[in-house]
N, C-alpha and C. Protein backbone atom coordinates (compact mmCIF):
# COMPACT_ATOMS: atom_id res chain seq x y z
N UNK A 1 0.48 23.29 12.34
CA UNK A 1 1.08 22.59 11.19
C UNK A 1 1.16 21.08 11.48
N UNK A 2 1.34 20.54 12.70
CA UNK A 2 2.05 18.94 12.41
C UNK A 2 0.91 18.95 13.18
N UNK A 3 -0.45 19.34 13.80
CA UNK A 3 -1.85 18.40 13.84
C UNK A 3 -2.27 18.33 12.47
N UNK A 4 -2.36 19.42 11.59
CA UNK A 4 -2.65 19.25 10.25
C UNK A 4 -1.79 18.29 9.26
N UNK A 5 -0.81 18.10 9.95
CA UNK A 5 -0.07 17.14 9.26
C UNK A 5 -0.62 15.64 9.67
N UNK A 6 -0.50 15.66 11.13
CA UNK A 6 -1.27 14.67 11.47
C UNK A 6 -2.21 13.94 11.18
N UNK A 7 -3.34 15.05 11.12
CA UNK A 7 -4.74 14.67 10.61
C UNK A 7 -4.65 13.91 9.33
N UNK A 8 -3.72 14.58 8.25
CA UNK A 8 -3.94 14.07 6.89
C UNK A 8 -3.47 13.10 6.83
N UNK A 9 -2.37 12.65 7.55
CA UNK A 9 -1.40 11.40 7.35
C UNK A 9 -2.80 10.49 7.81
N UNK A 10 -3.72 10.49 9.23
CA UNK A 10 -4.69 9.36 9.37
C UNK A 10 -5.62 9.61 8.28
N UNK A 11 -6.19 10.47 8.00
CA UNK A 11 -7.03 10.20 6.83
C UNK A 11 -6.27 9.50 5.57
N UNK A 12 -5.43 9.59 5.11
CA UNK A 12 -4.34 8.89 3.88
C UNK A 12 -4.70 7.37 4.49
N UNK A 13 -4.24 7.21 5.67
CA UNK A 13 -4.18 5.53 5.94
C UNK A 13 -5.77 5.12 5.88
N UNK A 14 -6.22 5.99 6.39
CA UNK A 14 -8.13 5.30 6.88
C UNK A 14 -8.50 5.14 5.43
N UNK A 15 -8.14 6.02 4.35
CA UNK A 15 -8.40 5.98 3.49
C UNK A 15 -7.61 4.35 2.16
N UNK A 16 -6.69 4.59 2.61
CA UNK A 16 -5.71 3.60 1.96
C UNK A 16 -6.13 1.75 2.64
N UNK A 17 -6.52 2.02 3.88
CA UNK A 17 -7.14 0.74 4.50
C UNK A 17 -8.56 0.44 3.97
N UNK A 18 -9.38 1.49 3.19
CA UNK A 18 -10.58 1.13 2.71
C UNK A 18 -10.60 0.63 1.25
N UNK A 19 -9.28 1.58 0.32
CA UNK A 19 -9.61 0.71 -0.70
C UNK A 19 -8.91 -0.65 -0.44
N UNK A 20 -8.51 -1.23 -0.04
CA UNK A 20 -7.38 -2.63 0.48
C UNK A 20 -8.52 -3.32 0.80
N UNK A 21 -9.61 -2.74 1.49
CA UNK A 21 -10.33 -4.00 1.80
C UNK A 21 -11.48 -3.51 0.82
N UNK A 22 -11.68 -2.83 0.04
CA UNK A 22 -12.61 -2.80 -0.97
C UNK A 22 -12.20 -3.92 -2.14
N UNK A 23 -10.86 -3.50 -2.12
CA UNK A 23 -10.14 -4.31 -3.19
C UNK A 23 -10.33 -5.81 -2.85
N UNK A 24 -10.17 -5.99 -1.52
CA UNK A 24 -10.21 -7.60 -1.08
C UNK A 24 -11.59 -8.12 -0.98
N UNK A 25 -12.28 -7.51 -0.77
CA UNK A 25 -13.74 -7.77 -1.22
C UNK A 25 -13.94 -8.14 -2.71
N UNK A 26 -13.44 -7.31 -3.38
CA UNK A 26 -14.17 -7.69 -4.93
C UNK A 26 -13.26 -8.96 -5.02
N UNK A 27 -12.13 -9.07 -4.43
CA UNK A 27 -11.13 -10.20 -5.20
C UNK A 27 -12.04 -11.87 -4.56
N UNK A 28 -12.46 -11.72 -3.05
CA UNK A 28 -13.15 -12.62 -2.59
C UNK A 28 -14.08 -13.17 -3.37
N UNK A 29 -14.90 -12.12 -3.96
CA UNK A 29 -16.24 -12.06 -4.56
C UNK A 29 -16.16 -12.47 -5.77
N UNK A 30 -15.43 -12.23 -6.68
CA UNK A 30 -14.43 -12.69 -7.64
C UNK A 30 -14.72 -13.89 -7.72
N UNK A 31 -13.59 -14.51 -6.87
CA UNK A 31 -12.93 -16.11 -7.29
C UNK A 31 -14.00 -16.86 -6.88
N UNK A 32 -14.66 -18.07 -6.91
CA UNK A 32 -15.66 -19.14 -6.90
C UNK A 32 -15.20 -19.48 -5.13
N UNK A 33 -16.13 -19.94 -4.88
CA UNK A 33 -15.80 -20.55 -3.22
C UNK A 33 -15.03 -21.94 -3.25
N UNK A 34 -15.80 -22.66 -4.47
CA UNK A 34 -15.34 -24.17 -4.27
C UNK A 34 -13.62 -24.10 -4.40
């Protein structure tokens, strides 16, 4: 039970850290450089 708990809690974050920087990507990509 609490490796399976384990496991899911890192996948939630690995997962939650990808859209954050997916998100920060488009926002980069987004705004103009100048």
């Amino acid at each position: 039970m609490f490796v399976l708990l384990g496991i899911l809690g890192l996948l939630a974050l690995v997962g939650v850290v990808a859209t954050i920087r997916a998100v920060a990507r488009d926002g980069y990509r987004r705004t103009p450089t100048r």
